[in-house]
N, C-alpha and C. Protein backbone atom coordinates (compact mmCIF):
# COMPACT_ATOMS: atom_id res chain seq x y z
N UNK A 1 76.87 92.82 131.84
CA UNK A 1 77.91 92.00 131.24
C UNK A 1 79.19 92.82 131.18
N UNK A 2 80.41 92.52 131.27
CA UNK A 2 81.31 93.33 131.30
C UNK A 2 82.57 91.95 130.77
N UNK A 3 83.58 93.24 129.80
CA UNK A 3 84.47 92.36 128.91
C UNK A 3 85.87 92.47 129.35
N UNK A 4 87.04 92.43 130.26
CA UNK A 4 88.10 92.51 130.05
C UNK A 4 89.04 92.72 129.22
N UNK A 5 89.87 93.45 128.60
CA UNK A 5 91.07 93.48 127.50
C UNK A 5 92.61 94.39 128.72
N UNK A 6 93.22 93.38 128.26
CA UNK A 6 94.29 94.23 128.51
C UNK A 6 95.02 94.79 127.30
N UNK A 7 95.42 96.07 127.26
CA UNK A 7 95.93 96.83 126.43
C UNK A 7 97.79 97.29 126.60
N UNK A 8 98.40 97.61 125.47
CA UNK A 8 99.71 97.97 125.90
C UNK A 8 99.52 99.30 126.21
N UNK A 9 100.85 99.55 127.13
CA UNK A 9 101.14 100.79 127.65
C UNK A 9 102.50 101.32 126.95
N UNK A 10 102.37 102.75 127.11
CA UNK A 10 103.61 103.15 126.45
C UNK A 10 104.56 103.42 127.72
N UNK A 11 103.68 103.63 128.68
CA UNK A 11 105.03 104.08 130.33
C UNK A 11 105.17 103.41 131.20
N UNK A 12 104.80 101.37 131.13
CA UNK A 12 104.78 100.51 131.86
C UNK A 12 105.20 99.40 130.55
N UNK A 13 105.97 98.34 131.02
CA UNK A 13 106.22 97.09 130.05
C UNK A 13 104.81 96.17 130.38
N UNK A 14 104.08 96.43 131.55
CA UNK A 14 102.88 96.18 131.74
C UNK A 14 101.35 96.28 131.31
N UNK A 15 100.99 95.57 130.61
CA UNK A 15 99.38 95.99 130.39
C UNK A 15 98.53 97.01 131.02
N UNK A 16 97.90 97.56 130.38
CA UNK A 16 96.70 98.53 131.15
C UNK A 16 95.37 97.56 130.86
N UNK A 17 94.62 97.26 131.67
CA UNK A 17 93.15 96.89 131.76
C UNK A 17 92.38 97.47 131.71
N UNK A 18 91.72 97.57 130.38
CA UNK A 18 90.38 98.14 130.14
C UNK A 18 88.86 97.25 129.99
N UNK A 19 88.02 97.57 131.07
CA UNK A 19 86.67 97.37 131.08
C UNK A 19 85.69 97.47 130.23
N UNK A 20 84.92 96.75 129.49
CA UNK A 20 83.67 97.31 128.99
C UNK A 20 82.65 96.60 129.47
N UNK A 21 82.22 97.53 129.83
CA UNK A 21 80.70 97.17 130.69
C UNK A 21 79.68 97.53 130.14
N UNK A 22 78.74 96.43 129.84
CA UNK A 22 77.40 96.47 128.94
C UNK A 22 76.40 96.54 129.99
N UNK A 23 75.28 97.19 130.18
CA UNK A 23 74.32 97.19 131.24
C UNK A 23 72.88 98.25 130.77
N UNK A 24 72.03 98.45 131.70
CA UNK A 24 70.57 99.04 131.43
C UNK A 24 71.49 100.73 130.54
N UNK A 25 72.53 100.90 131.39
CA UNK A 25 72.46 102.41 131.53
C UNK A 25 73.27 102.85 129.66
N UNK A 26 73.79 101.76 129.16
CA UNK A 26 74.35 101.60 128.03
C UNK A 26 75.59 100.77 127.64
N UNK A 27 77.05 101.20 127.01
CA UNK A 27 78.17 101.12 126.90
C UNK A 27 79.58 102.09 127.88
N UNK A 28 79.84 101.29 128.98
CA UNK A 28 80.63 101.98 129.34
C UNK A 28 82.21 101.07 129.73
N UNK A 29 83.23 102.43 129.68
CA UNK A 29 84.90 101.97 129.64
C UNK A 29 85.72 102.49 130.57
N UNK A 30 86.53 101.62 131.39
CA UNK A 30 86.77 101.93 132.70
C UNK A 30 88.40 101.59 132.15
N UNK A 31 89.39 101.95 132.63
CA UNK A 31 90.79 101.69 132.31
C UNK A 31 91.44 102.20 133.68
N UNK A 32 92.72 101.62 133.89
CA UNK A 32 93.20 101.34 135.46
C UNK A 32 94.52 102.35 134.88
N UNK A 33 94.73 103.29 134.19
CA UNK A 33 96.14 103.99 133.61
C UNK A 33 95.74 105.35 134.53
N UNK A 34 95.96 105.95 134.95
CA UNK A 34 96.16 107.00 135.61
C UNK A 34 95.11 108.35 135.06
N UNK A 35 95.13 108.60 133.46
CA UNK A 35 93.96 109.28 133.09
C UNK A 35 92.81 108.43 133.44
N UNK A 36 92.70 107.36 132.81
CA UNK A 36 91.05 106.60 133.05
C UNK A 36 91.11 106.24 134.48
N UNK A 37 91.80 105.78 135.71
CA UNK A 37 91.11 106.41 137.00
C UNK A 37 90.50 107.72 137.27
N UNK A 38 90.90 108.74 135.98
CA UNK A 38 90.55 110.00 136.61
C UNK A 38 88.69 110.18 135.67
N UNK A 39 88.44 109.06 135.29
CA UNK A 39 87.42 109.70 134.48
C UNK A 39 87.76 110.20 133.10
N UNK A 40 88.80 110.01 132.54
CA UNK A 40 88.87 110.83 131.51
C UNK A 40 89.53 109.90 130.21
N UNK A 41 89.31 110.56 128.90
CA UNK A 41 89.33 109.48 127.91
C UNK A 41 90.57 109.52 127.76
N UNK A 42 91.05 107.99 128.16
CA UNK A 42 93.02 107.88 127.55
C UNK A 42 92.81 106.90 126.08
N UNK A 43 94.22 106.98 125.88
CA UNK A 43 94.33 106.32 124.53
C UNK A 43 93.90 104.98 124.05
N UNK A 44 93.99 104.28 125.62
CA UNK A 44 93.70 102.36 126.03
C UNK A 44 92.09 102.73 125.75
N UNK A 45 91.41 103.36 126.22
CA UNK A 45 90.02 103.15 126.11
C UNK A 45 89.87 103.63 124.61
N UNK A 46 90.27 104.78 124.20
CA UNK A 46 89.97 105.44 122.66
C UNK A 46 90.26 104.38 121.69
N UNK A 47 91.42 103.40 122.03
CA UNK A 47 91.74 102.33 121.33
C UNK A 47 90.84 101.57 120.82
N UNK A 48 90.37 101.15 122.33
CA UNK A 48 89.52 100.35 122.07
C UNK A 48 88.26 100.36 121.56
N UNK A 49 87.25 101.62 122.06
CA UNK A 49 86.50 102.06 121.04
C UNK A 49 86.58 102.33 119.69
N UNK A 50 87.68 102.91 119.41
CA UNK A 50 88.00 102.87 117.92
C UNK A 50 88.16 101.81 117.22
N UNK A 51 87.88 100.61 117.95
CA UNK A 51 88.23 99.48 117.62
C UNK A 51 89.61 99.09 116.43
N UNK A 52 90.87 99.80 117.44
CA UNK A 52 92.00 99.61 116.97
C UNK A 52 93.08 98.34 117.55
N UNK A 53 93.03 97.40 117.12
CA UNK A 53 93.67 95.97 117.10
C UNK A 53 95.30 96.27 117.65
N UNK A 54 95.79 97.49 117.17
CA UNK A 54 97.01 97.51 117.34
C UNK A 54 97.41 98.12 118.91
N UNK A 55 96.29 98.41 119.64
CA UNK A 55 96.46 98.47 120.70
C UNK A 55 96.35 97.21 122.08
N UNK A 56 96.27 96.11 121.60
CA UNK A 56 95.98 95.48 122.29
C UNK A 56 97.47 94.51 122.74
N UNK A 57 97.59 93.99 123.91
CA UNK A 57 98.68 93.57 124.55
C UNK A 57 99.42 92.37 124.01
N UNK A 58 98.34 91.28 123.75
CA UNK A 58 99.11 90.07 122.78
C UNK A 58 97.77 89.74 122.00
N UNK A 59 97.81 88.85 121.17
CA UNK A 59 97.09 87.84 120.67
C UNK A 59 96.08 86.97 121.23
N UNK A 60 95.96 86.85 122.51
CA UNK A 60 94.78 86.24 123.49
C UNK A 60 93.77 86.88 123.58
N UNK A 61 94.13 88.32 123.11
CA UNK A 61 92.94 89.32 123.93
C UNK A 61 91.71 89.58 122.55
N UNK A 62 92.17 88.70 121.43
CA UNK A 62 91.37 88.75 120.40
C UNK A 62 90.20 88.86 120.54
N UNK A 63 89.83 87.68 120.92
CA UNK A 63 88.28 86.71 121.46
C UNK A 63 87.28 88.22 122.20
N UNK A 64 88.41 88.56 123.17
CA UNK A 64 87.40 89.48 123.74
C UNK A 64 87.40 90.69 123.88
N UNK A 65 88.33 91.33 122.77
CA UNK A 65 88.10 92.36 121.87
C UNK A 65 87.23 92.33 120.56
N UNK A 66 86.88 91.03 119.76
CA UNK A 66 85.75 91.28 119.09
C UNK A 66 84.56 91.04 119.44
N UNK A 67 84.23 90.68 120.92
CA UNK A 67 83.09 90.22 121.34
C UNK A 67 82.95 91.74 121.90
N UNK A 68 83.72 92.07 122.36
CA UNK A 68 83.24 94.17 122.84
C UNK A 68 83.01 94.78 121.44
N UNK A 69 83.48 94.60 120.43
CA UNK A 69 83.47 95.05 119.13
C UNK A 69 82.12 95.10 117.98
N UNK A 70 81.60 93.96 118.66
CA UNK A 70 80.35 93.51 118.76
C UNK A 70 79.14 94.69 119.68
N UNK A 71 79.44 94.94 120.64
CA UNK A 71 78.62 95.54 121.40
C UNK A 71 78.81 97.32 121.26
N UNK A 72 80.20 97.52 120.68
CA UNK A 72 80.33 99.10 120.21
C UNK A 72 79.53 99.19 118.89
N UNK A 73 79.75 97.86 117.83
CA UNK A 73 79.19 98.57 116.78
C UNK A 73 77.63 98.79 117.06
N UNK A 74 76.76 98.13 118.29
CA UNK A 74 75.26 98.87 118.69
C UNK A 74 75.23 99.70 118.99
N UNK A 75 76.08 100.53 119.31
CA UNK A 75 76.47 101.55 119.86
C UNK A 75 76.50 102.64 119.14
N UNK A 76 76.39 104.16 119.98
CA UNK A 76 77.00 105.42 119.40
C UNK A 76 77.95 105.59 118.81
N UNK A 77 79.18 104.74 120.06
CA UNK A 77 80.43 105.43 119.93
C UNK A 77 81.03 105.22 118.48
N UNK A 78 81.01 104.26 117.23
CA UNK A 78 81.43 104.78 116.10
C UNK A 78 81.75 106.05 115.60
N UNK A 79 80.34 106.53 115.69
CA UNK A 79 79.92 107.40 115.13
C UNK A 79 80.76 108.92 116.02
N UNK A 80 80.95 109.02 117.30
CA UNK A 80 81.64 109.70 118.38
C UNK A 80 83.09 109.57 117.70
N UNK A 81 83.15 108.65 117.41
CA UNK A 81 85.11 108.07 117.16
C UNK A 81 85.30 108.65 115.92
N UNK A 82 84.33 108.63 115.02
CA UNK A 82 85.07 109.05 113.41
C UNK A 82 84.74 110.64 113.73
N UNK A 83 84.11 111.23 114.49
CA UNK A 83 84.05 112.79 114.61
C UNK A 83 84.95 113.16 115.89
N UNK A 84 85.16 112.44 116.75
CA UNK A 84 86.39 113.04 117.21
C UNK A 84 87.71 112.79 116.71
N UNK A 85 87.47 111.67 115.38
CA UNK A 85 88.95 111.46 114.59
C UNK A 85 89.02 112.74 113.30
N UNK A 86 87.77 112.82 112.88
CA UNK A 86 87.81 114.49 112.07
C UNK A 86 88.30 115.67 112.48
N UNK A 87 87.49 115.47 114.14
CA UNK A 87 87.70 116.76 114.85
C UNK A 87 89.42 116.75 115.36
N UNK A 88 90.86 115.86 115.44
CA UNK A 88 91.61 116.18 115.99
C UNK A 88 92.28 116.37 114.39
N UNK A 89 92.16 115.81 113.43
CA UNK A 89 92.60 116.14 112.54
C UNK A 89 92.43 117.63 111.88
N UNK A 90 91.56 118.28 111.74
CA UNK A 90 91.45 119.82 111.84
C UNK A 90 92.50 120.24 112.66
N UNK A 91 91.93 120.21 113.68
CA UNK A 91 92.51 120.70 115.03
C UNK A 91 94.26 120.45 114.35
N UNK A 92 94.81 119.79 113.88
CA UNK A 92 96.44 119.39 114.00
C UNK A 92 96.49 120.18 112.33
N UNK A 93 95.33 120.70 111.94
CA UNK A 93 95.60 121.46 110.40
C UNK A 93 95.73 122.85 110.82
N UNK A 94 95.11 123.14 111.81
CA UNK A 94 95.14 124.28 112.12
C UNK A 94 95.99 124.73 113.20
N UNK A 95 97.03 123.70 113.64
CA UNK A 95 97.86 124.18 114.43
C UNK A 95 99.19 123.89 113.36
N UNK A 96 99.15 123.32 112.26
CA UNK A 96 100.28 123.52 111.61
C UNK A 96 99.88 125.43 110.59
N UNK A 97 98.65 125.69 110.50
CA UNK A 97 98.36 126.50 109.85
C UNK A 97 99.22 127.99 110.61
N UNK A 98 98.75 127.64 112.02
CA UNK A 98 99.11 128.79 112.85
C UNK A 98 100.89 128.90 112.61
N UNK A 99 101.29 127.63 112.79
CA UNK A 99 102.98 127.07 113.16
C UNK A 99 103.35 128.01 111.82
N UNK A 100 102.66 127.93 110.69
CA UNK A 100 103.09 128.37 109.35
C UNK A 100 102.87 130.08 109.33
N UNK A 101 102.22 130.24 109.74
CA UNK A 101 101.81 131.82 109.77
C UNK A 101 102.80 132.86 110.75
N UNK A 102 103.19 132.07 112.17
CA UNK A 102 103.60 132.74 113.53
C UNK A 102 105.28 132.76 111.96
N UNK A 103 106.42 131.60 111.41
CA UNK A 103 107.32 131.50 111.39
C UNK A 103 106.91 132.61 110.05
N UNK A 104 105.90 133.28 109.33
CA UNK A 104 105.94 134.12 107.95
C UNK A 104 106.17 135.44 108.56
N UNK A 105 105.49 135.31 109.84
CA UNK A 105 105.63 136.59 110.97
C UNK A 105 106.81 136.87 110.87
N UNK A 106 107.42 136.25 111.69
CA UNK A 106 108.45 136.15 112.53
C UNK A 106 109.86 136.99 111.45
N UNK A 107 109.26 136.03 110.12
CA UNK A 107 110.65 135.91 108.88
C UNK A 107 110.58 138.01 108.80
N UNK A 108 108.99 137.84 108.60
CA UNK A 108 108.89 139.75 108.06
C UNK A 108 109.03 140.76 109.11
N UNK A 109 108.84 140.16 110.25
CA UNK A 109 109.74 141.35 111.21
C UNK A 109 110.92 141.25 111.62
N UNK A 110 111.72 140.30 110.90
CA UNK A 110 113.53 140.52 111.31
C UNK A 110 113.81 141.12 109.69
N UNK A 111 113.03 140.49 108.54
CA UNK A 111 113.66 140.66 107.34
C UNK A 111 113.13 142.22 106.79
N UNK A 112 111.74 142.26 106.99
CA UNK A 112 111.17 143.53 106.65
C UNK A 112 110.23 142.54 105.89
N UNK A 113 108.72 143.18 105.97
CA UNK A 113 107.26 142.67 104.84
C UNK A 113 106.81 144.56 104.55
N UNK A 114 106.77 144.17 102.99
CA UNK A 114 106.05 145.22 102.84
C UNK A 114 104.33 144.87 102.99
C-alpha cells in the first residue's frame, strides 16, 4: 500500500512528494528533494514521520496524511522521532555550551585569566 503527500519546500514554490509505503518489509519514505533521492533523511520525510501538520503543502493533503499517521503510529518510528528529537536537542546544548566556553577563552587570552 503506499500513501502520497506532498509537502512544502523551502528552495522550490513547489511541493516535494513524499511516499509512504506500507509492505511485508515494514514502513518505508521515499521523497523526490534532492537529499531523499540520495537515501538520506530530509526534513519532508522527518516531517512527516514526526507527524508534523505544519509541513504539509495545503489542506487536501489532510486525508492522507492521517491515514499514513495511522500506519506510523504501528510503527517504530515514534519512538525513533522523540529520540532523535532528544538527541538534536543535546546536541544544540552542547554546541551552545562549547560557543560559551571557546568566547570565555577567547575573553581570558586577550584580557588575561588568572
Amino acid at each position: 500500500m503506499e500513501i502520497t503527500i506532498l509537502t512544502k519546500s523551502s528552495s522550490s514554490p513547489n511541493p516535494r512528494t513524499v511516499q509512504v509505503i506500507k509492505d511485508d518489509a515494514g514502513l518505508s519514505f521515499f521523497c523526490d528533494c534532492p537529499a531523499g533521492e540520495r537515501e538520506r533523511i530530509c526534513k519532508h520525510k522527518k516531517g512527516v514521520a514526526s507527524a508534523d501538520e505544519k509541513i504539509l503543502y495545503d489542506e487536501n493533503q489532510i486525508a492522507n496524511f492521517n491515514k499514513a499517521m495511522d500506519w506510523v503510529a504501528q510503527s517504530g518510528y515514534p519512538g525513533l522521532m522523540k529520540d532523535l528529537e532528544e538527541s538534536e536537542n543535546m546536541l544544540a546544548s552542547a554546541h551552545e555550551k562549547v560557543k560559551g566556553l571557546k568566547e570565555k577563552i577567547a575573553r581570558g587570552m586577550k584580557e588575561g585569566l588568572e
